[in-house]
N, C-alpha and C. Protein backbone atom coordinates (compact mmCIF):
# COMPACT_ATOMS: atom_id res chain seq x y z
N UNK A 1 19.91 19.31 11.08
CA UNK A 1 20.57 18.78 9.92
C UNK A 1 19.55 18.03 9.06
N UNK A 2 19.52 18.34 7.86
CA UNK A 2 18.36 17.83 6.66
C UNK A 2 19.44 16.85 6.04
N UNK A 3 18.90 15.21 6.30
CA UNK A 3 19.48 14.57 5.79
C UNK A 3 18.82 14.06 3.97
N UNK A 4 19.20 13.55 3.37
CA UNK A 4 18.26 13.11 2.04
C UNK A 4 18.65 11.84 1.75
N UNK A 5 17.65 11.57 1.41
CA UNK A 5 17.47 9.81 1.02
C UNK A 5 18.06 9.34 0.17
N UNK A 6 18.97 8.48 0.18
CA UNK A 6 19.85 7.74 -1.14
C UNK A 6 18.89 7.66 -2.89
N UNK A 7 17.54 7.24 -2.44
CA UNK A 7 16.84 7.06 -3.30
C UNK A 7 15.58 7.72 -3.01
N UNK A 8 15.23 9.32 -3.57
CA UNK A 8 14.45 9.57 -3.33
C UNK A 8 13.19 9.79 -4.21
N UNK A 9 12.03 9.36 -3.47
CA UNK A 9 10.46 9.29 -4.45
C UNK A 9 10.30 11.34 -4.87
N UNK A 10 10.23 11.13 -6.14
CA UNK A 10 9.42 11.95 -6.37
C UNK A 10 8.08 12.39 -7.28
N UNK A 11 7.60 13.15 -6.56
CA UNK A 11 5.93 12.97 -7.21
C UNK A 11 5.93 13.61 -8.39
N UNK A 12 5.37 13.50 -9.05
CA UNK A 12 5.37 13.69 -10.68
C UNK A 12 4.53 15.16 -10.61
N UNK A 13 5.10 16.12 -11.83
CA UNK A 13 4.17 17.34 -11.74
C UNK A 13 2.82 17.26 -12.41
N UNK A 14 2.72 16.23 -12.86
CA UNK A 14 1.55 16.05 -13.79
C UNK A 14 1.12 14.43 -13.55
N UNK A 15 -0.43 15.10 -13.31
CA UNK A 15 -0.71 13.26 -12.98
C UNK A 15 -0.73 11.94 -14.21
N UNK A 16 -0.29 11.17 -13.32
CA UNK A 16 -0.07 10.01 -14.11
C UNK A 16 -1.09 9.16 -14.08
N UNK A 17 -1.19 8.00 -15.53
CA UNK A 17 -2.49 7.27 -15.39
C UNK A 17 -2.27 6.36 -13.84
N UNK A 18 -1.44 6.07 -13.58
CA UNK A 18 -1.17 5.09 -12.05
C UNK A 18 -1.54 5.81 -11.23
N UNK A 19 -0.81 7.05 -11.29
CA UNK A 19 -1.63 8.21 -10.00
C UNK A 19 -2.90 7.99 -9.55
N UNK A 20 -3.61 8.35 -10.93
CA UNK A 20 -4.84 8.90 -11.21
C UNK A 20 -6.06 7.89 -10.64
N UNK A 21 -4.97 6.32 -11.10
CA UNK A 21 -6.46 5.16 -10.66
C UNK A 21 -6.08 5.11 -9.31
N UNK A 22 -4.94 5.28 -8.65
CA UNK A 22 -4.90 5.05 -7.35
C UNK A 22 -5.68 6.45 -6.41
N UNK A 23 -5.67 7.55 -6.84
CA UNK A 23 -6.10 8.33 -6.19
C UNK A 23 -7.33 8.32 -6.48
N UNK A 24 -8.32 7.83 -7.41
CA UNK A 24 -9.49 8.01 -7.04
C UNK A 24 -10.07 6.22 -6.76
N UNK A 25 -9.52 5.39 -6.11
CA UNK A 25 -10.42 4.64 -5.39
C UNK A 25 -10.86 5.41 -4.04
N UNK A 26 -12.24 4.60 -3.72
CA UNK A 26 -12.83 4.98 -2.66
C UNK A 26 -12.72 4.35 -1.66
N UNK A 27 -12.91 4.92 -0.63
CA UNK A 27 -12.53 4.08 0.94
C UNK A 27 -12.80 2.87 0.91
N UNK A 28 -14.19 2.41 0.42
CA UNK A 28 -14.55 0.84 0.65
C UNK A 28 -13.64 -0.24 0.20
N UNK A 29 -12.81 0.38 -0.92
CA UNK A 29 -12.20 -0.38 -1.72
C UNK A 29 -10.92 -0.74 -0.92
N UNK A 30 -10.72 -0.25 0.29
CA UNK A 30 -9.27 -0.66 0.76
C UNK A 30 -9.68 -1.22 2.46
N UNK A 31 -11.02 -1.54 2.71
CA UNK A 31 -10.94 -2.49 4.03
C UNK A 31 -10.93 -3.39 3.54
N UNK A 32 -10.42 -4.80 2.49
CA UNK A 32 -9.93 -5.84 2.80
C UNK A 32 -8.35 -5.94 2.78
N UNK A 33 -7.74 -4.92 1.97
CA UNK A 33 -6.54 -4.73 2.11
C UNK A 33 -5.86 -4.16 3.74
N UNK A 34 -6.66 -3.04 4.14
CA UNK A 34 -6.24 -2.65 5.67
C UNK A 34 -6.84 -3.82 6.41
N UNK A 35 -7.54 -4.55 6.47
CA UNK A 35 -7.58 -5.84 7.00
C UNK A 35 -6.63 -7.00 6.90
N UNK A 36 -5.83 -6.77 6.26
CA UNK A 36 -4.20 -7.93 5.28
C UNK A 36 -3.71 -7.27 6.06
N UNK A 37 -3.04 -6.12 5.91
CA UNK A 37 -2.02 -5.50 7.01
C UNK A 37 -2.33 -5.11 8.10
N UNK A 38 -3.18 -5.43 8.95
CA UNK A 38 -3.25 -5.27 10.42
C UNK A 38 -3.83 -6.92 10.55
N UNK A 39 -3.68 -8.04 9.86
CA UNK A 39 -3.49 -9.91 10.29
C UNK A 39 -1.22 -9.97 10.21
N UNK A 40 -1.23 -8.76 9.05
CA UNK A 40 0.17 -8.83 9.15
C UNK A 40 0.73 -8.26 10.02
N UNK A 41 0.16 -7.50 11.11
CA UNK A 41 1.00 -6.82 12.52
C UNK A 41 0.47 -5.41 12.33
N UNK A 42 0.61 -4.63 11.40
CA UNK A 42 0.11 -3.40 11.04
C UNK A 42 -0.87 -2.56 11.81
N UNK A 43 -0.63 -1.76 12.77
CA UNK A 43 -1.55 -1.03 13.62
C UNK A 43 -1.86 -0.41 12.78
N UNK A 44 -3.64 -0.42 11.93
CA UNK A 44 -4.26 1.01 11.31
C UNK A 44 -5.78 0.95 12.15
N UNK A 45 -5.58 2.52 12.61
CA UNK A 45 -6.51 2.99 13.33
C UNK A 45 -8.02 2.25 12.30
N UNK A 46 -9.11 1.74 12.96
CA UNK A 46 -10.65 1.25 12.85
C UNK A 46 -11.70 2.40 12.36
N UNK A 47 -11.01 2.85 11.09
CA UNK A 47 -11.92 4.38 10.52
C UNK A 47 -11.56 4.26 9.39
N UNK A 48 -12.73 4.36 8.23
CA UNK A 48 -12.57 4.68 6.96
C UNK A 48 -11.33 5.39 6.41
N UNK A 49 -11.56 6.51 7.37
CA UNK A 49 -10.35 7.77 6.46
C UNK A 49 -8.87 6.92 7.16
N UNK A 50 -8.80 6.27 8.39
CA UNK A 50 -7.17 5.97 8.73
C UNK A 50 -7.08 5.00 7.66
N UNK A 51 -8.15 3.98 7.62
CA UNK A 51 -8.29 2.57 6.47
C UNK A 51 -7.53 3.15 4.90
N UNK A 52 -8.07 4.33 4.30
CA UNK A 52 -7.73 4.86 3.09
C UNK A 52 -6.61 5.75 2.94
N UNK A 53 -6.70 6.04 4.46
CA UNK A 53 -4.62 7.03 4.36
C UNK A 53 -3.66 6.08 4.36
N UNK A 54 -3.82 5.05 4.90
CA UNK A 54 -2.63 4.00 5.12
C UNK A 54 -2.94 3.70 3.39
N UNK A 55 -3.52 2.63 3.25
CA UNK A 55 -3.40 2.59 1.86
C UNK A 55 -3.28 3.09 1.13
N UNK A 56 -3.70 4.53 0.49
CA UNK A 56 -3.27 5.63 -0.34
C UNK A 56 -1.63 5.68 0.11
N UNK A 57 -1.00 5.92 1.04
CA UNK A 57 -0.16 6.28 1.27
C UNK A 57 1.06 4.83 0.33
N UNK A 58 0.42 3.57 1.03
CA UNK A 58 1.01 2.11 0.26
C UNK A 58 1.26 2.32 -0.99
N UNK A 59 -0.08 2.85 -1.75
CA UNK A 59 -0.13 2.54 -2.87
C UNK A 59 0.58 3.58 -3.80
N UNK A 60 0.44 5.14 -3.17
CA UNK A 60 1.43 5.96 -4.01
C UNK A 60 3.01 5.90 -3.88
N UNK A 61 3.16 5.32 -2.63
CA UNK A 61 4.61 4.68 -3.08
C UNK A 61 5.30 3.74 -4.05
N UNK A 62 4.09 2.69 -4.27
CA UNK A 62 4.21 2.12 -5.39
C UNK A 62 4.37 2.11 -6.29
N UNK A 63 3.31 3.59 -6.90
CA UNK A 63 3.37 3.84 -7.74
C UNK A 63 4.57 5.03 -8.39
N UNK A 64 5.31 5.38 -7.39
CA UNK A 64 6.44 6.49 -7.27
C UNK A 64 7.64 6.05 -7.66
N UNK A 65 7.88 4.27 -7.06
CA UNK A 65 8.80 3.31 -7.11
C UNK A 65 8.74 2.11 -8.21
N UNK A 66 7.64 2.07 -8.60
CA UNK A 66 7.47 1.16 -9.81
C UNK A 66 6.70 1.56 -11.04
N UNK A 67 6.20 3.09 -10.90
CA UNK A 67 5.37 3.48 -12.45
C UNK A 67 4.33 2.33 -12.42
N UNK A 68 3.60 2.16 -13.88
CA UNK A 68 2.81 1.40 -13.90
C UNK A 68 2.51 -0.38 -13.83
N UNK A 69 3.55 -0.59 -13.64
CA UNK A 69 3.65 -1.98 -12.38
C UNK A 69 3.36 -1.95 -10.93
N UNK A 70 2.76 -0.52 -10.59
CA UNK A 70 2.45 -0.72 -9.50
C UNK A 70 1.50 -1.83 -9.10
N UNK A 71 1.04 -2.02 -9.87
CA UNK A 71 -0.71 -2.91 -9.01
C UNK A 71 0.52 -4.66 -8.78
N UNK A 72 1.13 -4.58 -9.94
CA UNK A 72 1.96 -6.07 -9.78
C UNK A 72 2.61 -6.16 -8.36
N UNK A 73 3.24 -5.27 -8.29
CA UNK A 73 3.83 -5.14 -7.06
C UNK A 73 3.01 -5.32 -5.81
N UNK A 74 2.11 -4.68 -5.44
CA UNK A 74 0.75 -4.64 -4.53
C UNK A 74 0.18 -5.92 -4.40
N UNK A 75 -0.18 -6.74 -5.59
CA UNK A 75 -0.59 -7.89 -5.31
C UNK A 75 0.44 -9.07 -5.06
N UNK A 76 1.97 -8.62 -5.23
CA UNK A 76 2.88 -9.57 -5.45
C UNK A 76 3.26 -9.38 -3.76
N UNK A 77 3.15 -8.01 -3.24
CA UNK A 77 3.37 -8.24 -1.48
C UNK A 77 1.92 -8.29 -0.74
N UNK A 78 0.94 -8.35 -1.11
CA UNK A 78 -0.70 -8.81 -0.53
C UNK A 78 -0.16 -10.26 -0.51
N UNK A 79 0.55 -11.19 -1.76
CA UNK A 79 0.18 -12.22 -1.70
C UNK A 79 1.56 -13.30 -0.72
N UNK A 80 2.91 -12.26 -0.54
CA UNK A 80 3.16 -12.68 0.31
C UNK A 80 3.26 -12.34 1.72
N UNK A 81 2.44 -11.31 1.74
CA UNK A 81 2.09 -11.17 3.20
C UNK A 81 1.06 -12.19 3.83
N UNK A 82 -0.43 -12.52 2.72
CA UNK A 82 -1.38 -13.68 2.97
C UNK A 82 -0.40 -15.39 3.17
N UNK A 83 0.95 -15.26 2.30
CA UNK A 83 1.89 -16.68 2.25
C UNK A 83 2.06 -16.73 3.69
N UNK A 84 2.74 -15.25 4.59
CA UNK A 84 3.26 -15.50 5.43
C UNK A 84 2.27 -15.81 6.54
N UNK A 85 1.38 -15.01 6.78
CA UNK A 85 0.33 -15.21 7.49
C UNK A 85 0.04 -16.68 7.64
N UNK A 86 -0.79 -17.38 6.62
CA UNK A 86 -1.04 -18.87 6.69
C UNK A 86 -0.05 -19.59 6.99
N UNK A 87 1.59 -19.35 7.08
CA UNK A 87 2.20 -20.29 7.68
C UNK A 87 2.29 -20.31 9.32
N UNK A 88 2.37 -19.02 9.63
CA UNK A 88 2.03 -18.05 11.14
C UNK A 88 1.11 -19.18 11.54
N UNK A 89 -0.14 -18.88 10.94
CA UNK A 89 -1.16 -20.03 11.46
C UNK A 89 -1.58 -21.01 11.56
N UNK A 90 -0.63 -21.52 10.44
CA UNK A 90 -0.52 -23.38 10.62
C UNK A 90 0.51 -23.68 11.54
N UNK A 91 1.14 -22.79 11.93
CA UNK A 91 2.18 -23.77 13.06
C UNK A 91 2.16 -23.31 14.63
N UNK A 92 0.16 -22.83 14.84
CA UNK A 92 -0.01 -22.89 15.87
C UNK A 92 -0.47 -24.46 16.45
């Protein structure tokens, strides 16, 4: 049975400028971010390409679900994932 999603992403037939900047960053550009989500619990495999699939994967959802507010969004849950974290660690 093929169920379907109440709200489903779909990818655009033609790339978009959001697409476009998200798909061509390069790997380096996303180990401090795959470093945020694996302090946030996040198992991502210790390899460039797992480092840049997880994130590619983050970020084209973003951009699927918010058009070109994506980056707002991205930094608006980086910054409360870093909120939550530092409280994690002040109340050891």
């Amino acid at each position: 049975m093929t169920r379907t999603p109440k709200n489903p992403m779909v990818y655009p037939e033609k790339m978009t400028k959001s697409l476009r900047h998200v798909l061509s960053k390069l790997y380096f550009e996303f180990g401090p971010i795959s470093e945020a989500f694996r302090l946030f619990g996040v198992e991502i495999e210790r390899s460039d390409k797992a480092e840049q699939a997880y994130c590619l994967h983050w970020c084209i959802k973003l951009v699927l679900k918010y058009g070109d507010d994506w980056d707002v969004m991205a930094n608006a849950e980086l910054t409360a994932m870093a909120a939550t974290i530092l409280l994690k660690d002040s109340s050891l």
